[in-house]
C-alpha atoms as a PDB file:
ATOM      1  CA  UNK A   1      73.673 -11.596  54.104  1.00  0.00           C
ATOM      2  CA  UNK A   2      71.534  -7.963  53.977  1.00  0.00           C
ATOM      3  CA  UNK A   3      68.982  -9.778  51.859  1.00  0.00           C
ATOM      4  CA  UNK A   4      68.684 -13.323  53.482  1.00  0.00           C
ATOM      5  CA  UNK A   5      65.595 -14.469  55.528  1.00  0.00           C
ATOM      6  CA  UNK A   6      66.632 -13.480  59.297  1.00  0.00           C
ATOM      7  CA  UNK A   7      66.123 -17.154  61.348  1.00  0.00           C
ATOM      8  CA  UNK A   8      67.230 -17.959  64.666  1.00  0.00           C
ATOM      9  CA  UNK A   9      66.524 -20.476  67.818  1.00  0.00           C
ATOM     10  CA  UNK A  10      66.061 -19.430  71.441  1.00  0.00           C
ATOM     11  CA  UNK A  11      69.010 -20.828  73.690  1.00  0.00           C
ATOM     12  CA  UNK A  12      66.813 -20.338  76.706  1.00  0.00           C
ATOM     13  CA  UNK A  13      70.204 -18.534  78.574  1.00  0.00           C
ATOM     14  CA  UNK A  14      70.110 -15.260  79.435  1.00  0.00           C
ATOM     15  CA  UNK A  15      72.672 -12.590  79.659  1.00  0.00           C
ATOM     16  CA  UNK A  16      72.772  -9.241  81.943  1.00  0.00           C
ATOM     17  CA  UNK A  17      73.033  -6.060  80.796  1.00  0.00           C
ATOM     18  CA  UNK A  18      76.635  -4.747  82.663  1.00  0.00           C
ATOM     19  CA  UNK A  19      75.004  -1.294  82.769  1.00  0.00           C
ATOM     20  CA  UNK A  20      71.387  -2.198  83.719  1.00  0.00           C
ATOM     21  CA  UNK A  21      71.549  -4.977  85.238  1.00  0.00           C
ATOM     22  CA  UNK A  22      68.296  -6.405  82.505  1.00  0.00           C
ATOM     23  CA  UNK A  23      68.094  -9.963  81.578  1.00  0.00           C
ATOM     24  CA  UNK A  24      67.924 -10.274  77.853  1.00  0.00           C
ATOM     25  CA  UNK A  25      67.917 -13.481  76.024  1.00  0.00           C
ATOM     26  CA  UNK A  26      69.991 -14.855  73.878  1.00  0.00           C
ATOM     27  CA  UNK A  27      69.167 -16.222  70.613  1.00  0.00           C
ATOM     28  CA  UNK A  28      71.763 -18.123  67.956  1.00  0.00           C
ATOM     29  CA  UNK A  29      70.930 -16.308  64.775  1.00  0.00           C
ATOM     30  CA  UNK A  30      72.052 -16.774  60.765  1.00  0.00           C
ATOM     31  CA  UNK A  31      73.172 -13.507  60.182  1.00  0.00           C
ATOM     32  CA  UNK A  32      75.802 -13.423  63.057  1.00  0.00           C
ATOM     33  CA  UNK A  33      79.330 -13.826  61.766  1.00  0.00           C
ATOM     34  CA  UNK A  34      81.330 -16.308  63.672  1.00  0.00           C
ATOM     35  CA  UNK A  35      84.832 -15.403  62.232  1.00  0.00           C
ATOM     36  CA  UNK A  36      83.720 -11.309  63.061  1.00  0.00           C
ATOM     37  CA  UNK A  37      85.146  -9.813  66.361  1.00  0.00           C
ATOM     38  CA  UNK A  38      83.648 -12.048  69.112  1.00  0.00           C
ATOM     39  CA  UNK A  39      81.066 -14.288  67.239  1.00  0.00           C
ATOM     40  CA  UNK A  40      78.549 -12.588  69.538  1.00  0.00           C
ATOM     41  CA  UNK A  41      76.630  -8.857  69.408  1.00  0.00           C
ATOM     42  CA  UNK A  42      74.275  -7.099  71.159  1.00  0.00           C
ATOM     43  CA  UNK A  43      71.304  -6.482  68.953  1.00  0.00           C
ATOM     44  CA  UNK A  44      69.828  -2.810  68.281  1.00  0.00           C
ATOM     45  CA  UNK A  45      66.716  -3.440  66.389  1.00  0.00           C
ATOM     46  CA  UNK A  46      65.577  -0.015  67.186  1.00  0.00           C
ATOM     47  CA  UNK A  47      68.625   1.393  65.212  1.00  0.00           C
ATOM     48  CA  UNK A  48      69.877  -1.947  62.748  1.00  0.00           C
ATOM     49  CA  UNK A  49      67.607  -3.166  60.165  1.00  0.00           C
ATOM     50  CA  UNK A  50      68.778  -6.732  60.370  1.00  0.00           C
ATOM     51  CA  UNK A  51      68.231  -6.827  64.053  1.00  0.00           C
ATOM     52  CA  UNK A  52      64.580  -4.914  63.565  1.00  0.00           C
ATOM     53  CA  UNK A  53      63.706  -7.550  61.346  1.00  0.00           C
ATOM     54  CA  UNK A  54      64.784 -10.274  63.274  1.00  0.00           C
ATOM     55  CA  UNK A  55      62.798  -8.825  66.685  1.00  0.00           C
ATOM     56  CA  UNK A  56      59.407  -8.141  64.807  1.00  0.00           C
ATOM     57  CA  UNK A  57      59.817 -12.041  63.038  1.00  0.00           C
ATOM     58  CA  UNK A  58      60.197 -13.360  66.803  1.00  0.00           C
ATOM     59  CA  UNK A  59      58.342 -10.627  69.064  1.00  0.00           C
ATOM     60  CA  UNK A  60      61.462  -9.616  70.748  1.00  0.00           C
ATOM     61  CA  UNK A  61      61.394  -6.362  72.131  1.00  0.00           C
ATOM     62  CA  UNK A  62      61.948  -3.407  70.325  1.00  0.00           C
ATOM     63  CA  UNK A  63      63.499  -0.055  72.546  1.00  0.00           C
ATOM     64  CA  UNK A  64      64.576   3.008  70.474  1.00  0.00           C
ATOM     65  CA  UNK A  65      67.696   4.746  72.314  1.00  0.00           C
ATOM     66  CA  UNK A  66      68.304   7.921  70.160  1.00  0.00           C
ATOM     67  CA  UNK A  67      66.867  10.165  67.574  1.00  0.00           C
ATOM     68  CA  UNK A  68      68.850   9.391  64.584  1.00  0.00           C
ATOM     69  CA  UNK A  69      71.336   7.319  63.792  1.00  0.00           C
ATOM     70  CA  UNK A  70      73.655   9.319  65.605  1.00  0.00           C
ATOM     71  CA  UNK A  71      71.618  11.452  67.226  1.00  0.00           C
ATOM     72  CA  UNK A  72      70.710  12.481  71.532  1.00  0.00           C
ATOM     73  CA  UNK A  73      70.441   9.401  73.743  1.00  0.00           C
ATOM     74  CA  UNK A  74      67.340   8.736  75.639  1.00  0.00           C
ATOM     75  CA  UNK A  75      65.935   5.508  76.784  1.00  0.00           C
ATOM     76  CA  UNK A  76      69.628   5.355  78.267  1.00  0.00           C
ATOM     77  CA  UNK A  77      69.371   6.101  81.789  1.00  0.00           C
ATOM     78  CA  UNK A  78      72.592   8.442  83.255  1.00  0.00           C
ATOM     79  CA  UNK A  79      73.448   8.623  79.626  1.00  0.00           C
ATOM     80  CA  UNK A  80      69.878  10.602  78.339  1.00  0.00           C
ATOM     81  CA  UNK A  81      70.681  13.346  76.700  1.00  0.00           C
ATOM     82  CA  UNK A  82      74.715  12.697  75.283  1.00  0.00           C
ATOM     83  CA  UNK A  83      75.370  12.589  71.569  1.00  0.00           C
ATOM     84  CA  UNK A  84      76.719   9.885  69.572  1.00  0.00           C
ATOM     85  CA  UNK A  85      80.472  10.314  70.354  1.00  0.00           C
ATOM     86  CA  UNK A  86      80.162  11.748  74.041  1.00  0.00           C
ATOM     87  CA  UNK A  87      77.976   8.494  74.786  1.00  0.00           C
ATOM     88  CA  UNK A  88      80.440   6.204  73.238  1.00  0.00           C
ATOM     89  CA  UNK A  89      83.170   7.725  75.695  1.00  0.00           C
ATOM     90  CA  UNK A  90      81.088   7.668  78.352  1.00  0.00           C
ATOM     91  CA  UNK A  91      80.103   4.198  78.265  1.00  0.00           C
ATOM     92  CA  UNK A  92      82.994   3.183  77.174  1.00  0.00           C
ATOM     93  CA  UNK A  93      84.939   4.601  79.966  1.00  0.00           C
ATOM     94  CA  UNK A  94      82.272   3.236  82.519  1.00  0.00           C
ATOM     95  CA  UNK A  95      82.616  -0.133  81.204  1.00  0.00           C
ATOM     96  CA  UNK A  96      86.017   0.087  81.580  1.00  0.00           C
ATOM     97  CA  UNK A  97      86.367   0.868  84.976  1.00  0.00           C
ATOM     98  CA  UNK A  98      84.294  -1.648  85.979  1.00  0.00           C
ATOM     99  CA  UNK A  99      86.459  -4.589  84.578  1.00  0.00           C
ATOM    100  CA  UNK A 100      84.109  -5.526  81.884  1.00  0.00           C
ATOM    101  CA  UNK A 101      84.511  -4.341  78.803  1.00  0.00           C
ATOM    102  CA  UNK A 102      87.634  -2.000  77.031  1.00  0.00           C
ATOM    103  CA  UNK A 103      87.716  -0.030  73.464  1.00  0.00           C
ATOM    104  CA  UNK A 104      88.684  -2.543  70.384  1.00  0.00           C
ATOM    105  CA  UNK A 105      89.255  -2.121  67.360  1.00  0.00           C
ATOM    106  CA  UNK A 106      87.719  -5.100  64.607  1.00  0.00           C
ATOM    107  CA  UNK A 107      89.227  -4.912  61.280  1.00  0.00           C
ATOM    108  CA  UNK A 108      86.785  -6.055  58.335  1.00  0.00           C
ATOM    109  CA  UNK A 109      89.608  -7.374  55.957  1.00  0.00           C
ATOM    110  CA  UNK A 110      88.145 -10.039  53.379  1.00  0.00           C
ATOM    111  CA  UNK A 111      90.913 -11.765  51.752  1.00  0.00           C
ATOM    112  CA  UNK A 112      92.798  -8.319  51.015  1.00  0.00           C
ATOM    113  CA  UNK A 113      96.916  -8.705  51.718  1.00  0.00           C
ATOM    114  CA  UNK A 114      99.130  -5.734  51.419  1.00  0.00           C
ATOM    115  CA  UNK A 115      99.930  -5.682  47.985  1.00  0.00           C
ATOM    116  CA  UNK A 116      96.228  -4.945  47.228  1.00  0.00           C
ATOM    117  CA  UNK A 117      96.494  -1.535  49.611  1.00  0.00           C
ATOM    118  CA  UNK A 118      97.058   0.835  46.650  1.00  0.00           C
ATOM    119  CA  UNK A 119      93.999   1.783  45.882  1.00  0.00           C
ATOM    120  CA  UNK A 120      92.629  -1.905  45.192  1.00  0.00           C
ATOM    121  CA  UNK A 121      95.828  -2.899  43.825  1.00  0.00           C
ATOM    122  CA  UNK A 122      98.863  -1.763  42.259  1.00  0.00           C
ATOM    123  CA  UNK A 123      98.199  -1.048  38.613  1.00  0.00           C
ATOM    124  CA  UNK A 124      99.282  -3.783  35.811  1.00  0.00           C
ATOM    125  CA  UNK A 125     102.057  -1.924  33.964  1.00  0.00           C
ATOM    126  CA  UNK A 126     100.849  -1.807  30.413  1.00  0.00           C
ATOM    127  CA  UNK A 127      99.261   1.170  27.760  1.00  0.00           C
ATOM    128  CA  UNK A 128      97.555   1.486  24.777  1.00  0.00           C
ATOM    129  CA  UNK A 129      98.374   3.285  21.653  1.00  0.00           C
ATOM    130  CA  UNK A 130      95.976   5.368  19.626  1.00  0.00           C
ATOM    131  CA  UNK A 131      95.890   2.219  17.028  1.00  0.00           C
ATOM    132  CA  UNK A 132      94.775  -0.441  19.802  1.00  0.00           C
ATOM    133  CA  UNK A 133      97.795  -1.806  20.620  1.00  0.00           C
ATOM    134  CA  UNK A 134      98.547  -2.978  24.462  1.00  0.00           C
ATOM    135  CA  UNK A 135     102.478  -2.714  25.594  1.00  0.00           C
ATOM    136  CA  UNK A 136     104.301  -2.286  28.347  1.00  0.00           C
ATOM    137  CA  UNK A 137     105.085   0.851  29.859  1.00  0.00           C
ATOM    138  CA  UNK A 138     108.466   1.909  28.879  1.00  0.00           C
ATOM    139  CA  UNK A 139     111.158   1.195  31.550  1.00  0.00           C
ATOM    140  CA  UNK A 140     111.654   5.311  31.798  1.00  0.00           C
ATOM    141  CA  UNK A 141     108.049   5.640  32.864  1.00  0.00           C
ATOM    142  CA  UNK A 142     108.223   3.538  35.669  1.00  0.00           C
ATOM    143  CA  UNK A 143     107.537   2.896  38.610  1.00  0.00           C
ATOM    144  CA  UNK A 144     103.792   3.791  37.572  1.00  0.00           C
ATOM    145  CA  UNK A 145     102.744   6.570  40.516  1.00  0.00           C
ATOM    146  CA  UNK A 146      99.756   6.582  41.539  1.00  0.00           C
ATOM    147  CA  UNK A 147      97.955   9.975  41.742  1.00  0.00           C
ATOM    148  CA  UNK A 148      97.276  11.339  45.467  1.00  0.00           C
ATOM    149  CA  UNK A 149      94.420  14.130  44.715  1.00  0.00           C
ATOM    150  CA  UNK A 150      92.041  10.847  44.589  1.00  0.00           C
ATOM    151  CA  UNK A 151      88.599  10.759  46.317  1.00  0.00           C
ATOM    152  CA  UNK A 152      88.323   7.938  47.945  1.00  0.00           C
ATOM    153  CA  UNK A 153      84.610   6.867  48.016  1.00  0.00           C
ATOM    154  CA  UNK A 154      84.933   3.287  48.853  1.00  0.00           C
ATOM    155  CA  UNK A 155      83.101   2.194  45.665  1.00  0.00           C
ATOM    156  CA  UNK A 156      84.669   3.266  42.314  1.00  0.00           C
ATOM    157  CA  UNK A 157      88.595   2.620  41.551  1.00  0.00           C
ATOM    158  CA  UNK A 158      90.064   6.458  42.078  1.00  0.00           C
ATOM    159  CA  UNK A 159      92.238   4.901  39.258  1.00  0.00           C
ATOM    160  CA  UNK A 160      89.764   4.628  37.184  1.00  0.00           C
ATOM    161  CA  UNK A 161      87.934   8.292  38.240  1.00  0.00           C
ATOM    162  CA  UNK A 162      90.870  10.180  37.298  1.00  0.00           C
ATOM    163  CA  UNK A 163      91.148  10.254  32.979  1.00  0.00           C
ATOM    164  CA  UNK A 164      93.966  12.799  33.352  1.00  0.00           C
ATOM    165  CA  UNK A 165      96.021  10.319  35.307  1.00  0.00           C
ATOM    166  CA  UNK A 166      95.577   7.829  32.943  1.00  0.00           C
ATOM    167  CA  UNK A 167      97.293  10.239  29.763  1.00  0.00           C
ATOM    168  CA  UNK A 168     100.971   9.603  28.710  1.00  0.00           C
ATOM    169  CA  UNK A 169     102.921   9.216  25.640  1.00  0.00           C
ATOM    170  CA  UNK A 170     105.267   5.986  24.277  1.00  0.00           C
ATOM    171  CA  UNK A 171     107.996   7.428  22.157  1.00  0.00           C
ATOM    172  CA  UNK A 172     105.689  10.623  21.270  1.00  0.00           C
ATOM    173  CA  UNK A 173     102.605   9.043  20.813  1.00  0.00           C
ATOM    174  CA  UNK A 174      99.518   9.490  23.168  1.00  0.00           C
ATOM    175  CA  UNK A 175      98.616   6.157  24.401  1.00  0.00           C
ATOM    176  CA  UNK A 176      97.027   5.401  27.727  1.00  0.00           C
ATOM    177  CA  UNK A 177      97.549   3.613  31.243  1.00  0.00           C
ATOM    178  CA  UNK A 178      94.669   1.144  30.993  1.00  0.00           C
ATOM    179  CA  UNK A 179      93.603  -1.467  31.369  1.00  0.00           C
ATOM    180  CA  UNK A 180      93.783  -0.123  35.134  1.00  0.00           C
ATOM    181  CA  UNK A 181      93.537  -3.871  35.846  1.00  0.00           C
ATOM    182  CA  UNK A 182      94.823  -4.871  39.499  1.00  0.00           C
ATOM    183  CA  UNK A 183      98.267  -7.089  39.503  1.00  0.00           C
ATOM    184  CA  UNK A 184      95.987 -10.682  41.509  1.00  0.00           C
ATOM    185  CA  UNK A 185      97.567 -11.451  44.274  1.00  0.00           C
ATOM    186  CA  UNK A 186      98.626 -14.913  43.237  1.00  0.00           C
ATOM    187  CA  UNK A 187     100.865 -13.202  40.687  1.00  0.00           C
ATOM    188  CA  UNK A 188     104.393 -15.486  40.811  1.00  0.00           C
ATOM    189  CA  UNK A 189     107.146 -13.084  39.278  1.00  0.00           C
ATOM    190  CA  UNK A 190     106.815 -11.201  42.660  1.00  0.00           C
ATOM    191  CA  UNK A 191     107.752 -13.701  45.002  1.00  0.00           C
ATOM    192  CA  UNK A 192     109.568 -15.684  41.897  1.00  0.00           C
ATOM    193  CA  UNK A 193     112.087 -12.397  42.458  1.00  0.00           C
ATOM    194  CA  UNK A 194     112.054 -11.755  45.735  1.00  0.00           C
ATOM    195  CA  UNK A 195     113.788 -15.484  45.873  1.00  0.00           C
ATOM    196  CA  UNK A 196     116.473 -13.925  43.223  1.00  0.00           C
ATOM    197  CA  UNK A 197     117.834 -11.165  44.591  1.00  0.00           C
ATOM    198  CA  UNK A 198     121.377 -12.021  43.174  1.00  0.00           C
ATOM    199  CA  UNK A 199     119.890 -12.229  39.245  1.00  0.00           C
ATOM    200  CA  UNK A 200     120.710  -9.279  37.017  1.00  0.00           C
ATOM    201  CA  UNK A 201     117.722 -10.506  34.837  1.00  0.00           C
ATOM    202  CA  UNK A 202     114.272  -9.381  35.653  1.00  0.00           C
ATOM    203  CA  UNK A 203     112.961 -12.707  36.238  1.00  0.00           C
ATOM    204  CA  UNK A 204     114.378 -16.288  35.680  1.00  0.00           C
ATOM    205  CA  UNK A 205     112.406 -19.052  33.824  1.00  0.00           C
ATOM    206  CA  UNK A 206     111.864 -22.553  35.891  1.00  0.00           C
ATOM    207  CA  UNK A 207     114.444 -25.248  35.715  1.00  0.00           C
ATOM    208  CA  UNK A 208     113.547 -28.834  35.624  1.00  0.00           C
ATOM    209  CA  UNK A 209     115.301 -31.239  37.538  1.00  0.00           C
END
């Protein structure tokens, strides 16, 4: 989507600015999510690369509104001069009071559910000996906890950052927690279980019939 060639077709409507009172057109673009918040944005190309690159392609007008990226306003009328945060309160309250526009919150979930909320995933139960060989983690060692002095950078597995975490011994032999493998989603014995409370067995095979 970063990468793509930026196209897009005038609509010939216009929209007005709730602040200003401008006209600005409106364009139908490729690199507009649908499914994303309200399927429509404002575009910054004096602050957004995409949007720069789509204004130059097409001529559109190009206004820069503050310093850096979340720098001092100018450009902005009553607003010249306010930094990043003070401006979005500002505005934000303005709009607000004037029935137009109120503070929400878009998530940017893609295809994550809950069970993947531990750091990516809770781990796959299994370690490895010195000699190679892959078994599960002894019933005394689990649950497998996590460790919380992780830095999350939003990039790496902390999981996989942390070599201390991943140290343990099987009947007094080093061995390790790896592969730090993710249980998928689609994973039955989970909700294979959760249907069998009642069992005293771990998990019950399929019956045919």
């Amino acid at each position: 989507m970063a990468t793509m060639e930026k196209k897009g077709v005038d609509t010939g409507f216009k929209a007005v600015h709730p602040l200003t009172g401008e006209e600005i057109p409106v364009w139908a673009a490729n690199f507009v999510l649908m499914e994303y918040g309200t399927g429509a944005v404002m575009a910054v190309p004096g602050h957004d690369q995409r949007d720069y690159e789509f204004a130059s392609k097409y001529g559109l007008n190009i206004k820069p509104q503050a310093l850096t990226e979340k720098g001092v306003l100018f450009n902005s009328g009553e607003f010249n001069g306010l930094d990043h945060e003070a401006a979005f309160n500002a505005i934000a309250d303005k709009l607000t009071a004037m029935g137009v526009g109120e503070r929400k919150v878009n998530y940017r979930l893609r295809d994550w559910g809950v069970s993947r909320q531990r750091y990516w995933g809770a781990p796959i139960p299994m370690v490895t000996l010195e000699d190679g060989t892959v078994m599960p983690t002894p019933d005394d060692q689990l649950p497998v906890i996590l460790p919380e002095d992780v830095v999350m950078d939003g990039i790496n597995s902390p999981i996989k950052a942390d070599p201390e975490w991943a140290k343990t011994t099987v009947n007094g032999m080093p061995a390790l927690r790896k592969p730090t493998l993710s249980t998928p989603l689609w994973s039955p014995p989970g909700t294979m279980r959760a249907t069998l409370a009642q069992s005293t067995k771990r998990y019950a095979g399929f019956r045919s019939g």
